[in-house]
C-alpha atoms as a PDB file:
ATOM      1  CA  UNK A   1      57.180  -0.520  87.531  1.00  0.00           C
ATOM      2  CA  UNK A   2      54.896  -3.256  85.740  1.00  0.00           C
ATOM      3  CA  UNK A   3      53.506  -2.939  82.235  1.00  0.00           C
ATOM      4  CA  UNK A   4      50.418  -1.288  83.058  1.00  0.00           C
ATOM      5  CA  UNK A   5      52.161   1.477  84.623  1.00  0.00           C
ATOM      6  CA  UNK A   6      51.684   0.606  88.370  1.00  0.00           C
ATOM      7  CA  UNK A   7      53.990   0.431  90.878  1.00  0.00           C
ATOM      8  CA  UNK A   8      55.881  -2.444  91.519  1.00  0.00           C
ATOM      9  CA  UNK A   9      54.525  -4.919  93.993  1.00  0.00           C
ATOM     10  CA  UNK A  10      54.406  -8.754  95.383  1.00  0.00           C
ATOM     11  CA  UNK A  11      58.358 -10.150  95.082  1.00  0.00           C
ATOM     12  CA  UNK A  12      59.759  -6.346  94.668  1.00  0.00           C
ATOM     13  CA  UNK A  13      62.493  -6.184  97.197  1.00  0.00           C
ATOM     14  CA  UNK A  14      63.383  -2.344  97.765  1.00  0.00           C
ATOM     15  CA  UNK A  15      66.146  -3.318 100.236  1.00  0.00           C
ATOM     16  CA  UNK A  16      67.736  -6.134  98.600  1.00  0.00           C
ATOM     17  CA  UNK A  17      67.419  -3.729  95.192  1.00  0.00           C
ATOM     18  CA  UNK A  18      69.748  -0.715  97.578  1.00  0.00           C
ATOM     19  CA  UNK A  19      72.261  -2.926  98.873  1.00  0.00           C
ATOM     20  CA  UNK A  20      72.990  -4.444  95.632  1.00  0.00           C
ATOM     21  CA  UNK A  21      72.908  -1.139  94.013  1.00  0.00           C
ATOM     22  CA  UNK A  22      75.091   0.249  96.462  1.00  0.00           C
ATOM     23  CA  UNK A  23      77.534  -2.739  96.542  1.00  0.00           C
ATOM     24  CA  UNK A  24      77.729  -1.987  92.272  1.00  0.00           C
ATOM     25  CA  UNK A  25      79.309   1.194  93.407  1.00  0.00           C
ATOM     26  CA  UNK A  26      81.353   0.098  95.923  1.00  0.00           C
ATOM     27  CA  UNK A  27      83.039  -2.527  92.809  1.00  0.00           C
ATOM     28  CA  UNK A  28      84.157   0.360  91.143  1.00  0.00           C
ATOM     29  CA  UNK A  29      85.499   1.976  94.735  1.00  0.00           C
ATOM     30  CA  UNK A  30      87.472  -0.698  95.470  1.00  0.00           C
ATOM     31  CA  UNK A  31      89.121  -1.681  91.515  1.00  0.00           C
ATOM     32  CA  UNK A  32      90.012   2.015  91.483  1.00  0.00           C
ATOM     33  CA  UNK A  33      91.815   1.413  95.153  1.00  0.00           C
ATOM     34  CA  UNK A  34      93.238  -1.500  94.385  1.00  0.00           C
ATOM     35  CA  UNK A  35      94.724   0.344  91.055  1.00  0.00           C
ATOM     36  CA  UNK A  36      95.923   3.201  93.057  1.00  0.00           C
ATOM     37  CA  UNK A  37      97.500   1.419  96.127  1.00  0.00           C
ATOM     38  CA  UNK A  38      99.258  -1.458  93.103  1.00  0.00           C
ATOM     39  CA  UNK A  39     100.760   1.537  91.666  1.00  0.00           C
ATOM     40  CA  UNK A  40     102.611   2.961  94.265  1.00  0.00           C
ATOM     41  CA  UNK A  41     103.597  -1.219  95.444  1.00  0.00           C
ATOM     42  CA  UNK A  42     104.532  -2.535  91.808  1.00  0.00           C
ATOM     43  CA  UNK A  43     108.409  -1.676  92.046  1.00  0.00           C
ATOM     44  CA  UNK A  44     109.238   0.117  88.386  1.00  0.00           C
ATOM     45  CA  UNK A  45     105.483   1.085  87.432  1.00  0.00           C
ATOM     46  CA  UNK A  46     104.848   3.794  85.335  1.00  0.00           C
ATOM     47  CA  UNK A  47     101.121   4.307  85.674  1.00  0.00           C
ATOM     48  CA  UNK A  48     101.236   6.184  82.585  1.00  0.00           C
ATOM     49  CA  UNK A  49     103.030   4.687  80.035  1.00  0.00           C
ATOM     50  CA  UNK A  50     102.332   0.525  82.185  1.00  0.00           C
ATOM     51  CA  UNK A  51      98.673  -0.799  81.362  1.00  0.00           C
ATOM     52  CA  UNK A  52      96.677  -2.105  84.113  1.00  0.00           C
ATOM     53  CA  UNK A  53      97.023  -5.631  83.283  1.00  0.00           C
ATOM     54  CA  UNK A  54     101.286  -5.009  83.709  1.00  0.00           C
ATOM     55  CA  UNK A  55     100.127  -4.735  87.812  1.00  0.00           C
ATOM     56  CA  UNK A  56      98.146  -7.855  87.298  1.00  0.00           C
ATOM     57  CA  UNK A  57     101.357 -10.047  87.274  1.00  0.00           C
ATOM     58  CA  UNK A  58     104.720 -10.889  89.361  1.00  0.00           C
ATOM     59  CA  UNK A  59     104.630 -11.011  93.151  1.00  0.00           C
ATOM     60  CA  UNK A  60     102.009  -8.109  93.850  1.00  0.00           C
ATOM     61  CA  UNK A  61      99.186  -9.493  91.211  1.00  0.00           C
ATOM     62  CA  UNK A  62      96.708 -10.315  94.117  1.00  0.00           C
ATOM     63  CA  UNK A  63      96.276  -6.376  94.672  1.00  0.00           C
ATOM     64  CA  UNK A  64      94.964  -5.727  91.176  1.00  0.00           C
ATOM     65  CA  UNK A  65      92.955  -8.611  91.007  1.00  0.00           C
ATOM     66  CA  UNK A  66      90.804  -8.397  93.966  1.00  0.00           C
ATOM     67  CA  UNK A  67      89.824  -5.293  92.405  1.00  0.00           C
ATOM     68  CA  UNK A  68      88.993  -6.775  89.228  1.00  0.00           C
ATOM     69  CA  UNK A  69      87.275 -10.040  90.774  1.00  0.00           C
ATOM     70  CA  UNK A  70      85.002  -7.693  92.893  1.00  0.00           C
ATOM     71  CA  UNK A  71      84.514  -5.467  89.792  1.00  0.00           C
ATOM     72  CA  UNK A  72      83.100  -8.846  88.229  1.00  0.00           C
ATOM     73  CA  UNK A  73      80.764  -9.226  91.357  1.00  0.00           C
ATOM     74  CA  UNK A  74      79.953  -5.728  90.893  1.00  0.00           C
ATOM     75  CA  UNK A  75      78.405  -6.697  87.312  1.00  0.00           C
ATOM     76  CA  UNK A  76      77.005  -9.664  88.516  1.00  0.00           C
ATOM     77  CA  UNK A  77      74.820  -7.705  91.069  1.00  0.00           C
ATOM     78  CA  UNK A  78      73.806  -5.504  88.121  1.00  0.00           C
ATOM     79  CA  UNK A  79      72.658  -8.273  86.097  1.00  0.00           C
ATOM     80  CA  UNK A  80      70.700  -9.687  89.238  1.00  0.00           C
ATOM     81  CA  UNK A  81      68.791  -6.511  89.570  1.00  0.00           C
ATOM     82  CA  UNK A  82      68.297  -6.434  85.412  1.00  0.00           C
ATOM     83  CA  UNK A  83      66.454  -9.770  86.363  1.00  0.00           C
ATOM     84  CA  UNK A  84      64.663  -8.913  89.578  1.00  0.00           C
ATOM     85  CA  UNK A  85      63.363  -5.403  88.366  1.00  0.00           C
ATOM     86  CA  UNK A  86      62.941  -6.597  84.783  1.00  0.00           C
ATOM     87  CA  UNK A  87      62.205  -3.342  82.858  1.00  0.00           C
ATOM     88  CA  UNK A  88      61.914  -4.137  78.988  1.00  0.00           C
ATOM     89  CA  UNK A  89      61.582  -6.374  76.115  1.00  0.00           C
ATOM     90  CA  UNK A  90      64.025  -9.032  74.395  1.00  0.00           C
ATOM     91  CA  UNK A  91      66.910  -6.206  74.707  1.00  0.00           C
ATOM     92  CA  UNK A  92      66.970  -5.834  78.464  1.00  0.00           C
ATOM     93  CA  UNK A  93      66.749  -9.829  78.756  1.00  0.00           C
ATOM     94  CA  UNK A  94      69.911  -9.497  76.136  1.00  0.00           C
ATOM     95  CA  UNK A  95      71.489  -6.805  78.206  1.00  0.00           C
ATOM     96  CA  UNK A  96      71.291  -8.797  81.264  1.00  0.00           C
ATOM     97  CA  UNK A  97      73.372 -11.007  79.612  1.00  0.00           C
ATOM     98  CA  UNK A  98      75.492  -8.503  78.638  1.00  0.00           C
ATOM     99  CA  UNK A  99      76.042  -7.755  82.024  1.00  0.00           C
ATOM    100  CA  UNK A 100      76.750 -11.199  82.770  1.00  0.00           C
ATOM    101  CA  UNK A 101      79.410 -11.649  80.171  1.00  0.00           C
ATOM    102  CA  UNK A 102      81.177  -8.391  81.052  1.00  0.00           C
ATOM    103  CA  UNK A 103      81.689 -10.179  84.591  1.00  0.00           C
ATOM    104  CA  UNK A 104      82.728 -13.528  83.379  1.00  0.00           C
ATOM    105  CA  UNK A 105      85.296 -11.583  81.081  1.00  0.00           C
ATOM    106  CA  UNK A 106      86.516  -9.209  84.250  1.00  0.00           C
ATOM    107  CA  UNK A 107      87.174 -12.252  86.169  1.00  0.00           C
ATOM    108  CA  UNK A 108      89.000 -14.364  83.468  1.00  0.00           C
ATOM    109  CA  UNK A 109      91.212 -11.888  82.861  1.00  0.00           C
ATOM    110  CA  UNK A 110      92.211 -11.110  86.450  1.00  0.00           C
ATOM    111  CA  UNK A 111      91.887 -15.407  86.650  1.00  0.00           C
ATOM    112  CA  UNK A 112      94.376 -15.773  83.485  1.00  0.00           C
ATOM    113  CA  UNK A 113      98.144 -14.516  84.872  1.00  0.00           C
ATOM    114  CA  UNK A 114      99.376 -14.302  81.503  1.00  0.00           C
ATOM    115  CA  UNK A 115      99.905 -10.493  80.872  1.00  0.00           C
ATOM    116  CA  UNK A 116     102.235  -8.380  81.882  1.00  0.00           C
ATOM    117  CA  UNK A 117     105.165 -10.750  81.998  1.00  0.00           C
ATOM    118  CA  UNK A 118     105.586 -11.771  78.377  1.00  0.00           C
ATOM    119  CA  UNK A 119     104.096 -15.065  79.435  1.00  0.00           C
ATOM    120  CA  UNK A 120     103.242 -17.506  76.393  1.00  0.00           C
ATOM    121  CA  UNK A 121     102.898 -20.566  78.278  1.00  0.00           C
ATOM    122  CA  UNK A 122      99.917 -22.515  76.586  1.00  0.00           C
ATOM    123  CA  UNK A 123      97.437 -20.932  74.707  1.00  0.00           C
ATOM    124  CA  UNK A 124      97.378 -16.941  75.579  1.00  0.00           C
ATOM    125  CA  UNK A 125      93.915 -15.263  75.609  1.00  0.00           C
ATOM    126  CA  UNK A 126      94.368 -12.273  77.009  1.00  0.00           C
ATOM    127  CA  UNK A 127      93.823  -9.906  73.731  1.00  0.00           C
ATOM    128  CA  UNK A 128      90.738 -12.104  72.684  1.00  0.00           C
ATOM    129  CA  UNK A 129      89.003 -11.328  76.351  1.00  0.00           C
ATOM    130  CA  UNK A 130      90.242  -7.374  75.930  1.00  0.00           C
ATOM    131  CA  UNK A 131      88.338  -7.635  72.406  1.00  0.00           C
ATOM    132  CA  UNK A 132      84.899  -9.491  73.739  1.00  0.00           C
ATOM    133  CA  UNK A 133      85.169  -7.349  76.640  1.00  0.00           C
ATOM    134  CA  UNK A 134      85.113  -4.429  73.881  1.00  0.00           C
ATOM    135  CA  UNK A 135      82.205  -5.460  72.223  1.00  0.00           C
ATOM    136  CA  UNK A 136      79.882  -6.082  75.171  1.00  0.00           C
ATOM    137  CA  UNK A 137      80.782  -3.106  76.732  1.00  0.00           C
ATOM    138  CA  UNK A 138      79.590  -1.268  73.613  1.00  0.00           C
ATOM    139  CA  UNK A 139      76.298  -3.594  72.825  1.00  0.00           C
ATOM    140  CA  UNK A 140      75.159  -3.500  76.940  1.00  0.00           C
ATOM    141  CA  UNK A 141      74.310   0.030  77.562  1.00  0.00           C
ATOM    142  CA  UNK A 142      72.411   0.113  74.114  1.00  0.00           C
ATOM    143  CA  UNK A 143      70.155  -2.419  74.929  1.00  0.00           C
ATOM    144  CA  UNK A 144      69.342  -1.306  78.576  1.00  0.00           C
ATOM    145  CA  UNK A 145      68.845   2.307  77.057  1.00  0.00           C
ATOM    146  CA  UNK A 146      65.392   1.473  76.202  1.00  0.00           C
ATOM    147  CA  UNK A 147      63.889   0.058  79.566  1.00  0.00           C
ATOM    148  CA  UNK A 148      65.553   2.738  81.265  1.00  0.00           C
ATOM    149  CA  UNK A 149      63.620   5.119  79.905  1.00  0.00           C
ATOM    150  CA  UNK A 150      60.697   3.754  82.031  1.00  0.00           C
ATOM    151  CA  UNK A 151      62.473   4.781  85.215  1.00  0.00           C
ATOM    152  CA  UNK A 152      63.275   8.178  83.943  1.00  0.00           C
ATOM    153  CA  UNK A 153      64.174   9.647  80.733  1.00  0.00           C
ATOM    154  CA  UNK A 154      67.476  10.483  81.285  1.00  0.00           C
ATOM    155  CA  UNK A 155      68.736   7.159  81.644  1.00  0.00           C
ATOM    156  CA  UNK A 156      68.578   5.764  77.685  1.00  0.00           C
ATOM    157  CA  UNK A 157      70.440   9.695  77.133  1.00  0.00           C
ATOM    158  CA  UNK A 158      73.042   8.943  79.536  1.00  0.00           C
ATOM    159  CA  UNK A 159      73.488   4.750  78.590  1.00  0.00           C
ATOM    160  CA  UNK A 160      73.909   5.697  75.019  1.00  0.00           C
ATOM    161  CA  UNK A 161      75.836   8.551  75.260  1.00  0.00           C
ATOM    162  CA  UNK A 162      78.026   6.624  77.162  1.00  0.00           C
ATOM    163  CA  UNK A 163      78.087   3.995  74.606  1.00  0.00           C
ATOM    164  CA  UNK A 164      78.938   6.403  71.962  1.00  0.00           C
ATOM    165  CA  UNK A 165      81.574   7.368  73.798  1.00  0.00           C
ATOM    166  CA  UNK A 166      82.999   3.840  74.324  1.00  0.00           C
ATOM    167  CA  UNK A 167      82.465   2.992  70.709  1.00  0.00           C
ATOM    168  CA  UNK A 168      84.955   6.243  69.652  1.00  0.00           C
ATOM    169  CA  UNK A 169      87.424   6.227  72.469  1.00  0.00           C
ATOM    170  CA  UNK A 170      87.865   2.088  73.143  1.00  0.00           C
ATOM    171  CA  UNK A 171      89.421   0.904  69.571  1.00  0.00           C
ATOM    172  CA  UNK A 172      92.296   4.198  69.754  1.00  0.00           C
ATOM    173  CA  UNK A 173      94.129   2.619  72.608  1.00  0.00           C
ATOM    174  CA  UNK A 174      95.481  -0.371  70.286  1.00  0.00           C
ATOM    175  CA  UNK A 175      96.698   2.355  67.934  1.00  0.00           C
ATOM    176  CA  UNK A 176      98.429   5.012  70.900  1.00  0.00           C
ATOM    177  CA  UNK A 177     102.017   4.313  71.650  1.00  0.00           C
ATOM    178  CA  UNK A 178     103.346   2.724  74.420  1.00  0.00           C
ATOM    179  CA  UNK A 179     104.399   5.481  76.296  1.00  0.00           C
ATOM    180  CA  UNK A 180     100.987   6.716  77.122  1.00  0.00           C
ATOM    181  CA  UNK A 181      98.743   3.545  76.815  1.00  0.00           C
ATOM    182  CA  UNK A 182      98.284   3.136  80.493  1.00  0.00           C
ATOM    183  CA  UNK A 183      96.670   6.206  81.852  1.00  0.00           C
ATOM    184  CA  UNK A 184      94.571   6.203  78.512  1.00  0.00           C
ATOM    185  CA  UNK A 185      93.165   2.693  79.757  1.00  0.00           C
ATOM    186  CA  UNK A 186      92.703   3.727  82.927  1.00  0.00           C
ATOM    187  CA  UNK A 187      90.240   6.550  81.084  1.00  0.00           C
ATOM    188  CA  UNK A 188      88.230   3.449  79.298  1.00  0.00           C
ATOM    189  CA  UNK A 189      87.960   2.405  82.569  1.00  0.00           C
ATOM    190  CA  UNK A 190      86.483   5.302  83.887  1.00  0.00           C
ATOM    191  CA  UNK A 191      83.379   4.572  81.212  1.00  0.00           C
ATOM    192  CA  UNK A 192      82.872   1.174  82.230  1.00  0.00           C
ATOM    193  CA  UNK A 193      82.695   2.309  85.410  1.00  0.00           C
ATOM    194  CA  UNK A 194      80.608   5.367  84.642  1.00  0.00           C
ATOM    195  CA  UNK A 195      78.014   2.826  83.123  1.00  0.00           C
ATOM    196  CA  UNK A 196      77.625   0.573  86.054  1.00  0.00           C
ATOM    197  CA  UNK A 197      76.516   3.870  88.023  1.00  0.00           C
ATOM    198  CA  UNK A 198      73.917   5.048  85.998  1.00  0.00           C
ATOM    199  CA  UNK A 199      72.835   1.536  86.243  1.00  0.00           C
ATOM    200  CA  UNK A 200      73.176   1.188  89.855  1.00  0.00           C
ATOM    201  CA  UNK A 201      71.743   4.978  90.186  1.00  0.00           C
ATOM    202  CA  UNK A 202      68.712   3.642  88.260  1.00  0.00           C
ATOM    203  CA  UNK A 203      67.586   0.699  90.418  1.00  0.00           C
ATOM    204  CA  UNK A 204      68.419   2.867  93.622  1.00  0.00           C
ATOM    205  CA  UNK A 205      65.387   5.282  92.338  1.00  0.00           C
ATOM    206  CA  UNK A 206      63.160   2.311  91.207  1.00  0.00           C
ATOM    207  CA  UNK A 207      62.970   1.701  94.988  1.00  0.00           C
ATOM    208  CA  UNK A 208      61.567   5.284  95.628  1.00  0.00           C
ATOM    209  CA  UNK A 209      58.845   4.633  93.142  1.00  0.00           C
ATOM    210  CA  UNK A 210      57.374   1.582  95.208  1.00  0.00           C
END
């Protein structure tokens, strides 16, 4: 929708705006997959107590980290429909690149093997991406709350909510013990992943309002 309240018209691409809502989903589909089907491969792996980034390393790594590079693509498609169905002020332009950081950190730490297998070959950065990827996750759905609401508003409920949530549950997994750490990231995960669907929910109904 424009400014003035009418529908959106001229470059407004309805079917480019579905596919590339529908292929956000399908990101999360296939990380979750490639999680599932790397824990029954990975010889040894406790999915419990064995984070997610233990599977990204040894001989089966490429499993894991398809998932996580088309997670990253999943983002990017997010942030491309921020930009084509551009629905706020300074904070969705910021969220956008939110969006675009959360990919770039996805794919570097799929891209950086140096987890999992007490690698400390050159300079690690694994931790550092965990902790940006922390923070944007946190700062992104709060500054697409607001735009949202001109879709519906439920959206800026449901984005910050999920925040909140994020904000709370995120900084307890570098205090829980070992023996439980993994399935309790594989619940963070579940929020990311529960933000890029509202997201992807909310461009998919933008198209009905054309």
């Amino acid at each position: 929708m424009r400014d003035d309240g009418k529908p959106l018209t001229g470059d407004f691409r309805p079917t480019l705006v579905r596919g590339l809502s529908i292929f956000a989903v399908a990101g999360c589909v296939i990380l979750s997959l490639s999680i599932l089907v790397a824990d029954f491969v990975v010889p040894d792996h406790d999915w419990i107590a064995d984070t997610i980034s233990d599977l990204g390393a040894g001989d089966y790594e490429f499993i894991v980290d398809i998932g996580l590079y088309t997670f990253s693509a999943a983002l990017i498609a997010l942030a491309v429909l921020a930009a084509h169905v551009h629905l706020g002020d300074w904070d969705w332009s910021a969220g956008i690149l939110g969006l675009i950081a959360m990919a770039l950190l996805v794919f570097l730490i799929g891209a950086r093997n140096e987890y999992g297998d007490a690698d400390q070959d050159g300079v690690v950065i694994h931790v550092y991406l965990v902790y940006g990827l922390g923070a944007v996750m946190a700062a992104t759905p709060l500054l697409l709350a607001q735009g949202a609401a001109r879709v519906s508003r439920i959206y800026p409920w449901l984005l910050r909510a999920t925040a909140v949530v994020w904000i709370l549950a995120a900084p307890l997994f570098f205090f829980l013990p070992t023996a439980i750490d993994g399935v309790y990231e594989r619940l963070l995960g579940l929020i990311s992943f529960v933000m890029v669907c509202l997201m992807a929910h909310l461009f998919f109904a933008v198209t009905r309002k054309v």
